[in-house]
C-alpha atoms as a PDB file:
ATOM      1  CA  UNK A   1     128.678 115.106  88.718  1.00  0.00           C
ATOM      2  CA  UNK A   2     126.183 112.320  87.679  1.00  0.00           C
ATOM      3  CA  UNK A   3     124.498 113.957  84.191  1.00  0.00           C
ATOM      4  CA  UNK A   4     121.815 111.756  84.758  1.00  0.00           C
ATOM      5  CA  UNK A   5     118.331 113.588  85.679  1.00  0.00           C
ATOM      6  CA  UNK A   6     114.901 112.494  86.849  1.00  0.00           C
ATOM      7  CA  UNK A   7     111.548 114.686  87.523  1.00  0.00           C
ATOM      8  CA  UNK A   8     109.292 113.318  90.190  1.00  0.00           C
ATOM      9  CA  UNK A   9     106.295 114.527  90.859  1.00  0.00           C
ATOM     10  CA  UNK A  10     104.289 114.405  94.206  1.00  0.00           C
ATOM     11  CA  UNK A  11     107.696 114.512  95.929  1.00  0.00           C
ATOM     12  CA  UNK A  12     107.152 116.625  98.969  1.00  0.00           C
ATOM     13  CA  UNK A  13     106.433 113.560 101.233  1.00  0.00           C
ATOM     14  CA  UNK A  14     105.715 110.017 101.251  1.00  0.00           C
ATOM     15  CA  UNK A  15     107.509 107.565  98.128  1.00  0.00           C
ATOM     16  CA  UNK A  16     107.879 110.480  96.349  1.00  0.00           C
ATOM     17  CA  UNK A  17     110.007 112.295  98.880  1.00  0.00           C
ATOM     18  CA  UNK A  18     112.065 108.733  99.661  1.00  0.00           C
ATOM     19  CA  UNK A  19     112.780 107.938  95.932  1.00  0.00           C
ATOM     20  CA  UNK A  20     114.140 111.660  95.225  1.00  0.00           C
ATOM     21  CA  UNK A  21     116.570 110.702  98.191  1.00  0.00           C
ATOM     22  CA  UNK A  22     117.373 107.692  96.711  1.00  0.00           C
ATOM     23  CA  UNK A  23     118.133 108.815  93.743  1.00  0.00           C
ATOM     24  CA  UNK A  24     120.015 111.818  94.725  1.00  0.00           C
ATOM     25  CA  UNK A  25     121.893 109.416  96.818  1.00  0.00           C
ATOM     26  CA  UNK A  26     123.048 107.468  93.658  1.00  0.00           C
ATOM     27  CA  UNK A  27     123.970 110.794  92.493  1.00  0.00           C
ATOM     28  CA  UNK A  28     121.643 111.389  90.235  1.00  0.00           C
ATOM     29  CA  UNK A  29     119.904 115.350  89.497  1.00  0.00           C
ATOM     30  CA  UNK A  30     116.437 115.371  90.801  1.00  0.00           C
ATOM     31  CA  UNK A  31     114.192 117.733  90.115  1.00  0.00           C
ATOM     32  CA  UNK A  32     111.425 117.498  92.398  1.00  0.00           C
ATOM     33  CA  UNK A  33     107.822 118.872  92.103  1.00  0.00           C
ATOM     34  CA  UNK A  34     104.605 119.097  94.251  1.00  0.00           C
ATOM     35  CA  UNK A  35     102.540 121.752  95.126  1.00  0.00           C
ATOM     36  CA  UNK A  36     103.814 122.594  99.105  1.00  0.00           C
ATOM     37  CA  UNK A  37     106.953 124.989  97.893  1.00  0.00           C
ATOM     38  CA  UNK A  38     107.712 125.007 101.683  1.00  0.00           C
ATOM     39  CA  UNK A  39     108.472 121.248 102.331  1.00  0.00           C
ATOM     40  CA  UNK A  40     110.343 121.044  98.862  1.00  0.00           C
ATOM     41  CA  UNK A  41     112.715 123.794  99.624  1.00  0.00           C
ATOM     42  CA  UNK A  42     113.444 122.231 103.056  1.00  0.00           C
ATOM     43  CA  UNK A  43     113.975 118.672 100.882  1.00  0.00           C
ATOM     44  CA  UNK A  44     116.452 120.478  98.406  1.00  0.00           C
ATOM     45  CA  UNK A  45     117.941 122.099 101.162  1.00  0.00           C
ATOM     46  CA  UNK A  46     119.122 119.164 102.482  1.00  0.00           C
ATOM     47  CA  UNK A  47     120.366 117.436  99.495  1.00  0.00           C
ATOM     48  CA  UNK A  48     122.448 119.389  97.052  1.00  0.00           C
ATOM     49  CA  UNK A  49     121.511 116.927  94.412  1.00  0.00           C
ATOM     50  CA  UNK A  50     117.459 117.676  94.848  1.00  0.00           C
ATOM     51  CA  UNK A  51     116.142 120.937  93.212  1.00  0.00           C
ATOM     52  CA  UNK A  52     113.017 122.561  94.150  1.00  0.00           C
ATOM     53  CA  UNK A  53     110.352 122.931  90.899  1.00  0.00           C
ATOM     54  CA  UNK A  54     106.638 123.490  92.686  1.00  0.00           C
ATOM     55  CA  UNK A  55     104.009 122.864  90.680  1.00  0.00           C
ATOM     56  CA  UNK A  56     100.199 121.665  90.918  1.00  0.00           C
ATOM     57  CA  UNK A  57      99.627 118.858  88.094  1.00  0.00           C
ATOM     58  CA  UNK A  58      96.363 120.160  87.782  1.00  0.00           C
ATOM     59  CA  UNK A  59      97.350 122.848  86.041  1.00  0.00           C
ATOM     60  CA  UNK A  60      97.827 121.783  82.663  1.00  0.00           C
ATOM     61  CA  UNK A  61     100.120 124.742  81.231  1.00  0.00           C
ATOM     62  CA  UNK A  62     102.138 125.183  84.612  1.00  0.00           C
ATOM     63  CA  UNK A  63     103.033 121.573  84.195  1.00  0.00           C
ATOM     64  CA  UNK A  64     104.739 122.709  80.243  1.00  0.00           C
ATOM     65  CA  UNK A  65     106.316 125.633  82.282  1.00  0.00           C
ATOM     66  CA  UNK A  66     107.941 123.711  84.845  1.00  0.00           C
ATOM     67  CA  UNK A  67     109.163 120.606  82.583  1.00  0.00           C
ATOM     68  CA  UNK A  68     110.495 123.840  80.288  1.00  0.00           C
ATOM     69  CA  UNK A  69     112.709 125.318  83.391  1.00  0.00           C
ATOM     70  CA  UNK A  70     113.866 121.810  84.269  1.00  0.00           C
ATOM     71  CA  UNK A  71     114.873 121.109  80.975  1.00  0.00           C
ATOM     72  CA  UNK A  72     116.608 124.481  80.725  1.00  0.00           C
ATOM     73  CA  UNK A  73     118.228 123.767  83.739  1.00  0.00           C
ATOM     74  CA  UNK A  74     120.099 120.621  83.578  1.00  0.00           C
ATOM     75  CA  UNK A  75     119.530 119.947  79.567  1.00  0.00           C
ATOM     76  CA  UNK A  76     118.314 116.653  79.686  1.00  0.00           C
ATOM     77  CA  UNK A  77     115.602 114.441  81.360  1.00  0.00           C
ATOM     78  CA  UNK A  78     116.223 110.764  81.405  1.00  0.00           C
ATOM     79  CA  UNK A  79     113.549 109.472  83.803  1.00  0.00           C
ATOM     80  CA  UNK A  80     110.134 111.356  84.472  1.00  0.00           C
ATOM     81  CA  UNK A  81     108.479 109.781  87.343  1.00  0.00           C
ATOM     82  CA  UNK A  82     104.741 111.032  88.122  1.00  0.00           C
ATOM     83  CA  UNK A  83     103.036 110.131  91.399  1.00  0.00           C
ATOM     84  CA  UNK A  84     101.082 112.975  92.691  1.00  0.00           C
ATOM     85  CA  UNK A  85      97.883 111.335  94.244  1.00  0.00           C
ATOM     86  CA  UNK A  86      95.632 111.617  96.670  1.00  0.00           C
ATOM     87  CA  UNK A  87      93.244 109.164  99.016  1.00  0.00           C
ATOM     88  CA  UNK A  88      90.108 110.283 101.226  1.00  0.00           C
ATOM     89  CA  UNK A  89      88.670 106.931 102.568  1.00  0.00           C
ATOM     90  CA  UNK A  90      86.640 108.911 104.865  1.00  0.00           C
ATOM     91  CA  UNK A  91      84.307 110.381 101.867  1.00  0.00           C
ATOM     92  CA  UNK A  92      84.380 107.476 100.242  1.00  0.00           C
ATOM     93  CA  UNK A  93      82.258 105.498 102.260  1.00  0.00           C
ATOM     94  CA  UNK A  94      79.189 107.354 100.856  1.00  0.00           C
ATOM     95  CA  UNK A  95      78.652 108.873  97.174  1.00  0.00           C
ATOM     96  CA  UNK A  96      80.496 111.842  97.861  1.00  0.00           C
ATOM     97  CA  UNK A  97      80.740 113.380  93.915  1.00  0.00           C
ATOM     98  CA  UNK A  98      82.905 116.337  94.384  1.00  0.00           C
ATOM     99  CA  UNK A  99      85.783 114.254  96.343  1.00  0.00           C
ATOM    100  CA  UNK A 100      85.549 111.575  93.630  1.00  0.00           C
ATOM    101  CA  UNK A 101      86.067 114.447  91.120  1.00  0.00           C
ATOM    102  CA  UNK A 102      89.232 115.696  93.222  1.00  0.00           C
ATOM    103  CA  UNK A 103      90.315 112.234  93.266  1.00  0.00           C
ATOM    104  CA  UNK A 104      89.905 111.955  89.787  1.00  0.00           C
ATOM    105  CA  UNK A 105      91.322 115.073  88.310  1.00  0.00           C
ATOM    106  CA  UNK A 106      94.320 114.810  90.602  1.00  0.00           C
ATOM    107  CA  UNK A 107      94.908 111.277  90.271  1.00  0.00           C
ATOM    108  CA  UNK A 108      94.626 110.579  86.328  1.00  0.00           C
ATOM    109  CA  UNK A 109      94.106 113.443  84.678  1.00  0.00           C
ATOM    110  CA  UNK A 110      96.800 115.561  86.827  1.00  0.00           C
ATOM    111  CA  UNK A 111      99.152 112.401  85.391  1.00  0.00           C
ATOM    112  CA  UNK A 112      97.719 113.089  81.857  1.00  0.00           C
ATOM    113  CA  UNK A 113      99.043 116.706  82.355  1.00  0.00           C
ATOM    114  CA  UNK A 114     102.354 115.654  83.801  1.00  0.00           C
ATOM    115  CA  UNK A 115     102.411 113.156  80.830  1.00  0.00           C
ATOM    116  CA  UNK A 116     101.186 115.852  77.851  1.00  0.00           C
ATOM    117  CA  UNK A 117     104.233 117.876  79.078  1.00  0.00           C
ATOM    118  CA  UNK A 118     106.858 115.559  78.484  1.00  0.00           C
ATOM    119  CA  UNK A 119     105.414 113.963  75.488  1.00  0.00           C
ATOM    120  CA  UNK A 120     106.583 115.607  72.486  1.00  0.00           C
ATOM    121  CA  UNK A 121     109.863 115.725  74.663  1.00  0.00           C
ATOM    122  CA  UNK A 122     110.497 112.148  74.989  1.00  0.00           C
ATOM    123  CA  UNK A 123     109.665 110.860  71.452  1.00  0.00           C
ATOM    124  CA  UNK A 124     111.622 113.517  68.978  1.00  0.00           C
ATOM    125  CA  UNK A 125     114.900 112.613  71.813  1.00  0.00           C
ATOM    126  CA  UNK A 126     114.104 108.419  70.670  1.00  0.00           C
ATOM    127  CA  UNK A 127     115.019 108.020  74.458  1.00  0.00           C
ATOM    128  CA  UNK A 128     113.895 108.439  77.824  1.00  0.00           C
ATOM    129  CA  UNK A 129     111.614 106.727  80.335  1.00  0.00           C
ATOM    130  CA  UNK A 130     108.060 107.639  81.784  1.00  0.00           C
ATOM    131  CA  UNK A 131     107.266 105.784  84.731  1.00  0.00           C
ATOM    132  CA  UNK A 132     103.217 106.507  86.344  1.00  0.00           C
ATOM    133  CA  UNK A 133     102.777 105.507  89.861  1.00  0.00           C
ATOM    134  CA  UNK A 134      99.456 103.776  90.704  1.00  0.00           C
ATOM    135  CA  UNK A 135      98.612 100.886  92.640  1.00  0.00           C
ATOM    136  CA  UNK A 136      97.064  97.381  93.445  1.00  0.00           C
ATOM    137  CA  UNK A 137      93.996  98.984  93.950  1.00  0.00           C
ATOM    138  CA  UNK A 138      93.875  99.476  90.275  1.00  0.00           C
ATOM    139  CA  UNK A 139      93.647  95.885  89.944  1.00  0.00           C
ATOM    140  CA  UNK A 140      90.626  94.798  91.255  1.00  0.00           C
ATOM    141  CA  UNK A 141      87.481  97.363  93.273  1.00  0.00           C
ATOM    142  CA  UNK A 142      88.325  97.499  97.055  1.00  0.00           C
ATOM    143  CA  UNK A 143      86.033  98.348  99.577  1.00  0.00           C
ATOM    144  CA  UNK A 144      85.843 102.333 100.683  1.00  0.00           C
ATOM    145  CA  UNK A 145      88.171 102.801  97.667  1.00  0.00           C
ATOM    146  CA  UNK A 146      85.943 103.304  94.825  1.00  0.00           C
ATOM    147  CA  UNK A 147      87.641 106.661  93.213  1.00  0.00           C
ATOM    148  CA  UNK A 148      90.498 105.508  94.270  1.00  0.00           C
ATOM    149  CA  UNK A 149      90.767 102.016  92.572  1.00  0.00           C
ATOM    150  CA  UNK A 150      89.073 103.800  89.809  1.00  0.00           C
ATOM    151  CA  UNK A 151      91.574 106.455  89.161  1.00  0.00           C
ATOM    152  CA  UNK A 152      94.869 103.962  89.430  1.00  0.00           C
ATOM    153  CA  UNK A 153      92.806 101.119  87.228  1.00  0.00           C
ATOM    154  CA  UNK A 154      92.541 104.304  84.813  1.00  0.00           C
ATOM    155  CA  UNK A 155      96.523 104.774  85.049  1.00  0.00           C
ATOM    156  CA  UNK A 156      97.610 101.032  84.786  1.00  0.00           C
ATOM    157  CA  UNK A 157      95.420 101.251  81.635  1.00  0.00           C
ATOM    158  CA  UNK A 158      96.674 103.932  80.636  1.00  0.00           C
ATOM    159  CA  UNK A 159     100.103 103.491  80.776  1.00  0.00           C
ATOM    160  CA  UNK A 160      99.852  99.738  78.541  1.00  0.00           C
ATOM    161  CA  UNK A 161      98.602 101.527  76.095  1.00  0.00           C
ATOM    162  CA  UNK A 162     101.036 104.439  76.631  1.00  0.00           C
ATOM    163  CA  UNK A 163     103.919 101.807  76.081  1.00  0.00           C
ATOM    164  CA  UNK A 164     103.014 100.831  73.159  1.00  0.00           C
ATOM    165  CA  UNK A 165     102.902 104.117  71.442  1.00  0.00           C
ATOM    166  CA  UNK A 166     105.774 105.170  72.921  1.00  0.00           C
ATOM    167  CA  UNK A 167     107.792 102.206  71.838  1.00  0.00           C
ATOM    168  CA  UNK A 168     107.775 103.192  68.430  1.00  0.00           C
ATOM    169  CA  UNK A 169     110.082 105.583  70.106  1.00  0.00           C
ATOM    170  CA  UNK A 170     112.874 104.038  71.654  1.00  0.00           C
ATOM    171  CA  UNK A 171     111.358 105.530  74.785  1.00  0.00           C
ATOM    172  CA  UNK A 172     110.409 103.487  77.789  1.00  0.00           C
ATOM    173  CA  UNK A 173     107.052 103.229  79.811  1.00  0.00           C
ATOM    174  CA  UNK A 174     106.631 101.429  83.174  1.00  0.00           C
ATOM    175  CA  UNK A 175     103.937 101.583  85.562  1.00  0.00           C
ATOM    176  CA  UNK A 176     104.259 100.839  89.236  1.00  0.00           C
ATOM    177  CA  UNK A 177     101.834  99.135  91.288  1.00  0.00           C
ATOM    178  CA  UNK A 178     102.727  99.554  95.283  1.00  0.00           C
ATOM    179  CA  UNK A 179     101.389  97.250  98.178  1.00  0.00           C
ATOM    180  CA  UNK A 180     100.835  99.259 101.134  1.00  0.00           C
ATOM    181  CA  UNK A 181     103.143 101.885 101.723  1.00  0.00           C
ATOM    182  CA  UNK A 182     103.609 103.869 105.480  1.00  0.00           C
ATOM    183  CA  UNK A 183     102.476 107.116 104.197  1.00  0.00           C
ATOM    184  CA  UNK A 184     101.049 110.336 105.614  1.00  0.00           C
ATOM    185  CA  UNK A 185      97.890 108.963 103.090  1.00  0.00           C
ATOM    186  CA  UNK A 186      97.537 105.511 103.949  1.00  0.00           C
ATOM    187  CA  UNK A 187      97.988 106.813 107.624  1.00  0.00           C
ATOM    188  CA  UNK A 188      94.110 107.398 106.832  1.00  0.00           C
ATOM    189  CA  UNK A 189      93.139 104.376 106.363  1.00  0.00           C
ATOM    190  CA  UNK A 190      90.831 103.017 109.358  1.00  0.00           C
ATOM    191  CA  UNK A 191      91.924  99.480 108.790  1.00  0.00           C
ATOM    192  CA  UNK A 192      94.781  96.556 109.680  1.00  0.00           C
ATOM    193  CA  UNK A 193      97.167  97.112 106.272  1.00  0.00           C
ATOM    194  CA  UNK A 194      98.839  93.723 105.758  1.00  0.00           C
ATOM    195  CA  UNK A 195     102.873  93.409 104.819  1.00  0.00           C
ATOM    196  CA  UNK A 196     102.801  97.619 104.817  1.00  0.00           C
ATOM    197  CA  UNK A 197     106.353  98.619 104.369  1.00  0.00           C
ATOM    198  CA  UNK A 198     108.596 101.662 104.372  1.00  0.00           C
ATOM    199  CA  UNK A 199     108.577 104.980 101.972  1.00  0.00           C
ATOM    200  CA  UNK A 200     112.656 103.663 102.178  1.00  0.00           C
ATOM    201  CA  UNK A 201     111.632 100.254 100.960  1.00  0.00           C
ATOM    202  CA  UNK A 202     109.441 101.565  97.870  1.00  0.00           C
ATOM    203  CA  UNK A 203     112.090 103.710  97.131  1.00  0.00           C
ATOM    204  CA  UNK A 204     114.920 100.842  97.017  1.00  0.00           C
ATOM    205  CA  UNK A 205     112.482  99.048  94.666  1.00  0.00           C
ATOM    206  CA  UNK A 206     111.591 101.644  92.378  1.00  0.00           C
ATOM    207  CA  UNK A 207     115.112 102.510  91.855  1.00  0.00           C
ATOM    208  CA  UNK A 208     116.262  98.851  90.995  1.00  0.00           C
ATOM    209  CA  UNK A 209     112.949  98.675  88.495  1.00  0.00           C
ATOM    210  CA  UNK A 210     113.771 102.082  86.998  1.00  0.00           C
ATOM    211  CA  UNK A 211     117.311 101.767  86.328  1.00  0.00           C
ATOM    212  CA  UNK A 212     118.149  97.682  86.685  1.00  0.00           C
ATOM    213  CA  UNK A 213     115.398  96.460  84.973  1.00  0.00           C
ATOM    214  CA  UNK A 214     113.274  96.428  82.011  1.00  0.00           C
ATOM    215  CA  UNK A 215     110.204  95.374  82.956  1.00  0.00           C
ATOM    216  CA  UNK A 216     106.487  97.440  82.231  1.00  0.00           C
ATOM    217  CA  UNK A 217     105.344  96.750  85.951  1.00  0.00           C
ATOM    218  CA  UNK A 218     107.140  97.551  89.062  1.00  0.00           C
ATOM    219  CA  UNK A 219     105.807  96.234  92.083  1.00  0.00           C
ATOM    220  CA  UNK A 220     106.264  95.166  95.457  1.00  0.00           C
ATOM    221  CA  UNK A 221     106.511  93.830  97.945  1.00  0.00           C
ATOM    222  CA  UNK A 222     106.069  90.780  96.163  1.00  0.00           C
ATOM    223  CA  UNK A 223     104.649  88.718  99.001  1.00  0.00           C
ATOM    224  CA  UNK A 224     101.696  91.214  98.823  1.00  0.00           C
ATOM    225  CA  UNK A 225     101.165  92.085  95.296  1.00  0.00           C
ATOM    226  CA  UNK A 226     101.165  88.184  94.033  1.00  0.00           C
ATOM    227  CA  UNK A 227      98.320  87.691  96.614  1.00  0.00           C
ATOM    228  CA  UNK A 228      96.389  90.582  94.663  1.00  0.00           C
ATOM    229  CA  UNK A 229      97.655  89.261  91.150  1.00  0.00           C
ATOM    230  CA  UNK A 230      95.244  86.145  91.802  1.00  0.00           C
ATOM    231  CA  UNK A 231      93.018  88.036  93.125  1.00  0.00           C
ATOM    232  CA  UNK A 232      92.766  89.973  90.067  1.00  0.00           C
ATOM    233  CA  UNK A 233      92.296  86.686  88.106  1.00  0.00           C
ATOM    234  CA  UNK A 234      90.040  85.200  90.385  1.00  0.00           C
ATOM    235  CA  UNK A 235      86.202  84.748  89.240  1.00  0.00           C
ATOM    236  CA  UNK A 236      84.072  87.314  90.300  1.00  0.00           C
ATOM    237  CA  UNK A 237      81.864  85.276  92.452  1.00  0.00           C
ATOM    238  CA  UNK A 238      84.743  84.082  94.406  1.00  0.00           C
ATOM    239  CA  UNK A 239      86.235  87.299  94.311  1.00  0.00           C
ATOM    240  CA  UNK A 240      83.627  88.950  96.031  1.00  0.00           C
ATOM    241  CA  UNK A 241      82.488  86.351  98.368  1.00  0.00           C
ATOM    242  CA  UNK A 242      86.231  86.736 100.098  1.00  0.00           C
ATOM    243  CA  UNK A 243      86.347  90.705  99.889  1.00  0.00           C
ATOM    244  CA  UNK A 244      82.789  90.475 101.653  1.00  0.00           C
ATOM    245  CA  UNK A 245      84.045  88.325 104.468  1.00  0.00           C
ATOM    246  CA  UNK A 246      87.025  90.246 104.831  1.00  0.00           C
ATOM    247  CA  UNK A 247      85.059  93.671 105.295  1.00  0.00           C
ATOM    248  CA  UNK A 248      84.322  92.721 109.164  1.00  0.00           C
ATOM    249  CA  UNK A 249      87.304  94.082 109.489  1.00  0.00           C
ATOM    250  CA  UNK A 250      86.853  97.987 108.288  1.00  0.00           C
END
């Protein structure tokens, strides 16, 4: 038995759900956490390697209560791996407040929680890894994505300064920035998504950035990303003279 454990969060579907596979697969213990008990039992169920913790990051002191049973459980955490997110690009074409809120609080500060439960953890151990999933919408603002780019621009910034507090630590912080991933989310989107990949793909990734590698950013694929890593240094009036063009097609 591999004594090697990671907690993912946002896990019942999606990367979440493909990277606890992967990493169960490498025979790793994954303890796996989202709020829809019913599709992580049926996950764990099919992998002895993937146990069931539900929890909703928005709730701050559940979050301490579940990282508590996990470590109680196996001991140890090695990797902590927080992705629970959420999309609506059907509210977001207007100035809809309350969705940007649930984006919000779900997005970053449902992280924060995740984060505020393992904190304390991670730097009296001197070891460890926290890894926050965003996106390459936090690079730049996208059209009918405003929350959205706003609440994984929020993470990426986050998480550098995270890294640097942390590394007084001996503890690890990466952030990963997906392309499009073929998700029950993006599935929303009412738009051609160029170079989309796999939930298996992602997961094959993450797993080579979070245990080959030792770089801050994780992302991928590459052909994609590097297009929005100039986009992200491009001048604004170039910038948005190409994202305006390229709206004709949403």
């Amino acid at each position: 038995m591999n004594n090697k454990v990671i907690w993912i969060t946002g896990g019942s579907s999606g990367i979440g759900k493909a990277l606890a596979y992967k990493f169960a697969d490498e025979g790793w213990q994954v303890a796996l956490s989202a709020r829809r008990e019913e599709l992580l039992n049926e996950i764990s169920k099919s992998n002895n390697n993937i146990h069931s913790f539900p929890l909703d990051v928005l709730d701050v002191e559940k979050c301490k209560e579940v990282f508590n049973k996990i470590v109680s459980k196996f001991e140890n955490i090695d990797i902590a791996v927080f992705s629970a997110g959420i999309h609506d690009p059907n509210s977001e074409r207007k100035l809809n407040l309350e969705s940007i809120r649930k984006i919000m609080e779900t997005n970053f500060f449902g992280t924060m929680n995740s984060i505020n439960s393992v904190y304390n953890y991670f730097k009296e151990k001197k070891s460890g890894h926290i890894s926050i999933v965003s996106s390459v919408a936090g690079y730049r603002g996208l059209p009918i994505a405003g929350a959205y780019c706003a609440s994984k621009s929020a993470l990426i910034s986050y998480a550098e300064s995270l890294y640097f507090d942390m590394k007084r630590f001996n503890v690890r912080v990466s952030v990963i920035n997906p392309g499009f991933i073929k998700t029950p989310m993006t599935d929303q989107n009412p738009f051609p998504m160029p170079m989309i990949a796999s939930p298996e793909f992602a997961a094959e990734e993450m797993f080579k950035g979070l245990t080959k590698s030792k770089s801050f950013e994780i992302h991928f694929p590459k052909k994609f990303t590097f297009i929005m890593k100039i986009l992200k240094i491009m001048p604004n009036w170039l910038y948005l003279k190409l994202i305006k063009k390229g709206m004709k097609l949403i």
